[in-house]
N, C-alpha and C. Protein backbone atom coordinates (compact mmCIF):
# COMPACT_ATOMS: atom_id res chain seq x y z
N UNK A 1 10.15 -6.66 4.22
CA UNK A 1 10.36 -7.95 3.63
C UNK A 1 9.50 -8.05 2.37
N UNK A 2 10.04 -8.58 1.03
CA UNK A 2 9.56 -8.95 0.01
C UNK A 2 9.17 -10.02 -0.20
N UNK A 3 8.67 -10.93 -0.46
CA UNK A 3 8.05 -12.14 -1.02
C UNK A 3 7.63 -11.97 -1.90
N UNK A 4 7.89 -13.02 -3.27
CA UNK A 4 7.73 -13.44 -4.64
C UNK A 4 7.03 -14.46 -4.77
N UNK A 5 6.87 -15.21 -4.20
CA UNK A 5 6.15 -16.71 -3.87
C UNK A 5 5.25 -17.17 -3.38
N UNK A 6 4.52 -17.72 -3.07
CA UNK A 6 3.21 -18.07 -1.95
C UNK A 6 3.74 -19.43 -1.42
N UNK A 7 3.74 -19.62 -0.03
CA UNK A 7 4.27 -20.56 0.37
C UNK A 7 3.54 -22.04 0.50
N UNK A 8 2.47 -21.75 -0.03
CA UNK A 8 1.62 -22.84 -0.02
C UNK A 8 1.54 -23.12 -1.46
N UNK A 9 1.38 -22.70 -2.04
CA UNK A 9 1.30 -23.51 -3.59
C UNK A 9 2.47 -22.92 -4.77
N UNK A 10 3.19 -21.83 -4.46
CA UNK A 10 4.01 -21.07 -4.91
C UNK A 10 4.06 -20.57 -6.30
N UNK A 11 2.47 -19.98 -6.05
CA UNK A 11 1.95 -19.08 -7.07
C UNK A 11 2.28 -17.92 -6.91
N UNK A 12 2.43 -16.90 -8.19
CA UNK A 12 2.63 -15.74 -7.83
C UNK A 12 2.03 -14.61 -6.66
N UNK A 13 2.92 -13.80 -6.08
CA UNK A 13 2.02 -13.03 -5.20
C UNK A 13 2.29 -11.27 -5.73
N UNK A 14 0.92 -11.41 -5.25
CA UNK A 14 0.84 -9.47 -5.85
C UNK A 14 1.01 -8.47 -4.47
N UNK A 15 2.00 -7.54 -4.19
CA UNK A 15 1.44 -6.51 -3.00
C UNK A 15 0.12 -5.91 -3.42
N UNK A 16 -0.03 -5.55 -2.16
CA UNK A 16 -1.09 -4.51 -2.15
C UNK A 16 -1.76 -4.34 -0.20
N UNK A 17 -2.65 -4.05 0.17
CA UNK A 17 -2.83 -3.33 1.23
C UNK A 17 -4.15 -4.01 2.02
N UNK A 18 -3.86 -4.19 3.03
CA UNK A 18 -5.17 -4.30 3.73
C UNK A 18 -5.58 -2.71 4.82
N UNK A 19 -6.86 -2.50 4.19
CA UNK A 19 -7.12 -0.72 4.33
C UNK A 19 -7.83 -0.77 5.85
N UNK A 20 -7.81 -0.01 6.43
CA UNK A 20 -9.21 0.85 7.44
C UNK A 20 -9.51 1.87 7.55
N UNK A 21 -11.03 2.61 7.65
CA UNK A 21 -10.93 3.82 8.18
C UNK A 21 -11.96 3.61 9.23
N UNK A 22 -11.74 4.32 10.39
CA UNK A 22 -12.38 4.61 11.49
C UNK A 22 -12.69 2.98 12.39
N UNK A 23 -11.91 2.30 11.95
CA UNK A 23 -11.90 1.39 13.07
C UNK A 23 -10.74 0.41 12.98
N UNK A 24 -10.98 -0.42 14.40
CA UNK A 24 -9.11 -1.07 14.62
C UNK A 24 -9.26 -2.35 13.76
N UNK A 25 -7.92 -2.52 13.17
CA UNK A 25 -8.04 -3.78 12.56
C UNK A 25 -7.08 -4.52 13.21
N UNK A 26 -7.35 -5.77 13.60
CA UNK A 26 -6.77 -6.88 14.27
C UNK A 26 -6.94 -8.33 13.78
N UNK A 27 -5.58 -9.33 14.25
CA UNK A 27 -5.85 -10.53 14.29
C UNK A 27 -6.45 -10.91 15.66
N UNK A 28 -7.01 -11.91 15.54
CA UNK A 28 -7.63 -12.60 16.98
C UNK A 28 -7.91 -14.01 17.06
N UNK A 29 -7.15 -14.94 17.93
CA UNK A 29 -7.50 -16.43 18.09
C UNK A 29 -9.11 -16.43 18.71
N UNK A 30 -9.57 -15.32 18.92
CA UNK A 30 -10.81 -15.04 19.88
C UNK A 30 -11.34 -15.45 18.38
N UNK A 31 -12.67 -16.48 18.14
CA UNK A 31 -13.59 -16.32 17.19
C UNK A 31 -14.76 -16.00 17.14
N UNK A 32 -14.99 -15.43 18.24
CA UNK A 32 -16.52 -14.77 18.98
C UNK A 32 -16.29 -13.23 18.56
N UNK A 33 -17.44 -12.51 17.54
CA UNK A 33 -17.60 -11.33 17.65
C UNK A 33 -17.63 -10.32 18.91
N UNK A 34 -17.25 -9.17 18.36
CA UNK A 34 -17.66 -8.09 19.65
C UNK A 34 -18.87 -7.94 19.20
N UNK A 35 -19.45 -7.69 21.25
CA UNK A 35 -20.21 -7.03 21.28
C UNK A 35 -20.61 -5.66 20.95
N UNK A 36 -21.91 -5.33 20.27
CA UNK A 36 -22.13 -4.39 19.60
C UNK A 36 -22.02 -3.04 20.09
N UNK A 37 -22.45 -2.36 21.61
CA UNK A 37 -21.55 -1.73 22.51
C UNK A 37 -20.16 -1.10 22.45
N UNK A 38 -19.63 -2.37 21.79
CA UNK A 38 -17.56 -2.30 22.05
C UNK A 38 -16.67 -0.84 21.31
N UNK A 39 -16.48 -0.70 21.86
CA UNK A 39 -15.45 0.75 21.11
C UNK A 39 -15.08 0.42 20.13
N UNK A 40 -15.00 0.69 19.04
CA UNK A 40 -14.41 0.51 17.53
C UNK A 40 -12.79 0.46 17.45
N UNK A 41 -12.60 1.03 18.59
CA UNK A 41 -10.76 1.14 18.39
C UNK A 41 -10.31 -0.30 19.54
N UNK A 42 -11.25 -1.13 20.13
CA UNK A 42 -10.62 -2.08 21.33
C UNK A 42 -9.79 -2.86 20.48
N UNK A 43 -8.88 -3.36 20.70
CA UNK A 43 -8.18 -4.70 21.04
C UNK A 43 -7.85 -5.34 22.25
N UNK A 44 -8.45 -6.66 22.12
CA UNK A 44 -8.14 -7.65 22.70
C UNK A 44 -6.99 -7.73 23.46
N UNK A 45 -6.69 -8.63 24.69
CA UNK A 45 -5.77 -8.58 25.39
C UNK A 45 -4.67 -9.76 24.72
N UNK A 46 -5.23 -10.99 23.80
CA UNK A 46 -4.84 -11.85 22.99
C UNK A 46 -4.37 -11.88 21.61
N UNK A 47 -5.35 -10.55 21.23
CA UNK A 47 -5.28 -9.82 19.47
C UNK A 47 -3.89 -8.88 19.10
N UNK A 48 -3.58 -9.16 17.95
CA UNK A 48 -2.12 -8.53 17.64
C UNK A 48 -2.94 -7.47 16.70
N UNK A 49 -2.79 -6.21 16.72
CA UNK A 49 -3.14 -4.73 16.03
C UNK A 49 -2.46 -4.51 14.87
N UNK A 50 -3.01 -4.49 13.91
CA UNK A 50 -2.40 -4.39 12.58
C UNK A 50 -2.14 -3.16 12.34
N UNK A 51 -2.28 -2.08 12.90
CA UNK A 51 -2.06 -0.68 12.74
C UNK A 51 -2.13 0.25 13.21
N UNK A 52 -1.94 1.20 13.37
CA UNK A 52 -2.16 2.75 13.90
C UNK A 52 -3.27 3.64 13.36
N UNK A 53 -4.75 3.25 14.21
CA UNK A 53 -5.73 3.86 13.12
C UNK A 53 -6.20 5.54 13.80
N UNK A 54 -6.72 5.63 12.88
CA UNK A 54 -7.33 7.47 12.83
C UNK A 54 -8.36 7.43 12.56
N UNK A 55 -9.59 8.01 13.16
CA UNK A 55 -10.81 7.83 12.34
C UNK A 55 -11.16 9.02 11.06
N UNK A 56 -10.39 9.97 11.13
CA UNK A 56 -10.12 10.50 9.90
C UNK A 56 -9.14 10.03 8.60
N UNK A 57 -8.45 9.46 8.94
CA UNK A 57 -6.81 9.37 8.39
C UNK A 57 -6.99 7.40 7.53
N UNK A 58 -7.78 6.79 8.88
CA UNK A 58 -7.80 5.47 8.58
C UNK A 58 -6.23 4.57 8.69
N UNK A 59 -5.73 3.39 8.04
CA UNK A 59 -4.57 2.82 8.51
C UNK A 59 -4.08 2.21 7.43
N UNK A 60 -3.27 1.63 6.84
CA UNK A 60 -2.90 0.29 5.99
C UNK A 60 -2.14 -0.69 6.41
N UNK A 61 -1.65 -1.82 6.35
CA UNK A 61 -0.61 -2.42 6.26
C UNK A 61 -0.59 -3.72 4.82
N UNK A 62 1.03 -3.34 4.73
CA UNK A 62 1.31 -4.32 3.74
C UNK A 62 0.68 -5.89 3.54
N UNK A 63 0.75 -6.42 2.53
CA UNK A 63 -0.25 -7.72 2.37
C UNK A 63 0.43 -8.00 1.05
N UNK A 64 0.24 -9.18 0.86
CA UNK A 64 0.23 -10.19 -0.26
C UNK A 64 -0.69 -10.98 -0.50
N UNK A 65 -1.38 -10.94 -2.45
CA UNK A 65 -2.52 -11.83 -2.23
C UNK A 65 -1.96 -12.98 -3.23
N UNK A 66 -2.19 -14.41 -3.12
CA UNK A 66 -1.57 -14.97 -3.64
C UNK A 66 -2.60 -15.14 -5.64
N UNK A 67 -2.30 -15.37 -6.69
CA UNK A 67 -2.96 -15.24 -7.75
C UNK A 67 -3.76 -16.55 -8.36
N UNK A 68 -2.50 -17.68 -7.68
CA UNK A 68 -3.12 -19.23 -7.93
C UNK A 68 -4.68 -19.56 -6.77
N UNK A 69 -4.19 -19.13 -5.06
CA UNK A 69 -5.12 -19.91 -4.47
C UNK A 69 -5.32 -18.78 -3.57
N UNK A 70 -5.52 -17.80 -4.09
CA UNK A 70 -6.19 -16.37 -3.02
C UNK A 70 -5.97 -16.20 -1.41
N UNK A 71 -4.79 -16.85 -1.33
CA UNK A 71 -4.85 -16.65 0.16
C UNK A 71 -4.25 -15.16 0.00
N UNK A 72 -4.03 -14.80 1.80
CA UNK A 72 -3.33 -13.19 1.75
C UNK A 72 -2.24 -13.19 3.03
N UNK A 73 -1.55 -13.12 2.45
CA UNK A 73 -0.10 -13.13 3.70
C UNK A 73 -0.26 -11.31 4.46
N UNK A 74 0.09 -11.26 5.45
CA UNK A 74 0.11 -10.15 6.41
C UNK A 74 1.11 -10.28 7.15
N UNK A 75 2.47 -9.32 7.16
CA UNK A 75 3.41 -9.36 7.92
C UNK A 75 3.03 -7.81 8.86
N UNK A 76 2.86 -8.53 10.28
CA UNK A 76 2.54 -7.89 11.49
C UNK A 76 3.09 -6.89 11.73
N UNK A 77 4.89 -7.41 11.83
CA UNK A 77 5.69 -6.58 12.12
C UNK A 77 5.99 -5.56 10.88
N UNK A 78 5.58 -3.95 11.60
CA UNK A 78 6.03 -3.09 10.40
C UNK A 78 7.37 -2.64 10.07
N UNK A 79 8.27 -3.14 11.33
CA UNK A 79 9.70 -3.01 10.99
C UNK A 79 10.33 -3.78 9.96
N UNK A 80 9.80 -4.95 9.45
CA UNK A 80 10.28 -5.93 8.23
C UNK A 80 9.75 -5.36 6.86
C-alpha cells in the first residue's frame, strides 16, 4: 500500500524504513519496559512484531514520515 497524504493534517509523506539489528521490534499497548533480564527477541503475548529479525542480518519494515507534523505511519501487515 502507498500513501501520499498524512491523514491527520495531510501533509506530505516521505517512505522510508523503520530499521533493527539484533533485536525484536514491536508495537505494545503494554507501557511498562522489559525487564532487563528479557531476551532481546521476546514479544509479548499482546504486542504485534514488526518483523523477522536476525541478529546478524537485522529487519526493516516500511514507514511513512509525515513532513508537516512528524508523525510516522507503520503498516503491520507486510502483505499490503
Amino acid at each position: 500500500m502507498i500513501i501520499n497524504r498524512c491523514p491527520y493534517c495531510s501533509g506530505k509523506l516521505i517512505h522510508g524504513y523503520i530499521k533493527t539489528r539484533g533485536e525484536a521490534l514491536a508495537w505494545s499497548p503494554n507501557p511498562e519496559k522489559l525487564p532487563f533480564m528479557t531476551n532481546k527477541w521476546h514479544i509479548g503475548e499482546d504486542d504485534i512484531k514488526l518483523g523477522d529479525f536476525s541478529y546478524y542480518k537485522g529487519d526493516k519494515i516500511d514507514a511513512y514520515k509525515c513532513n508537516t507534523c512528524n508523525i510516522i505511519i507503520i503498516n503491520a501487515n507486510k502483505d499490503l
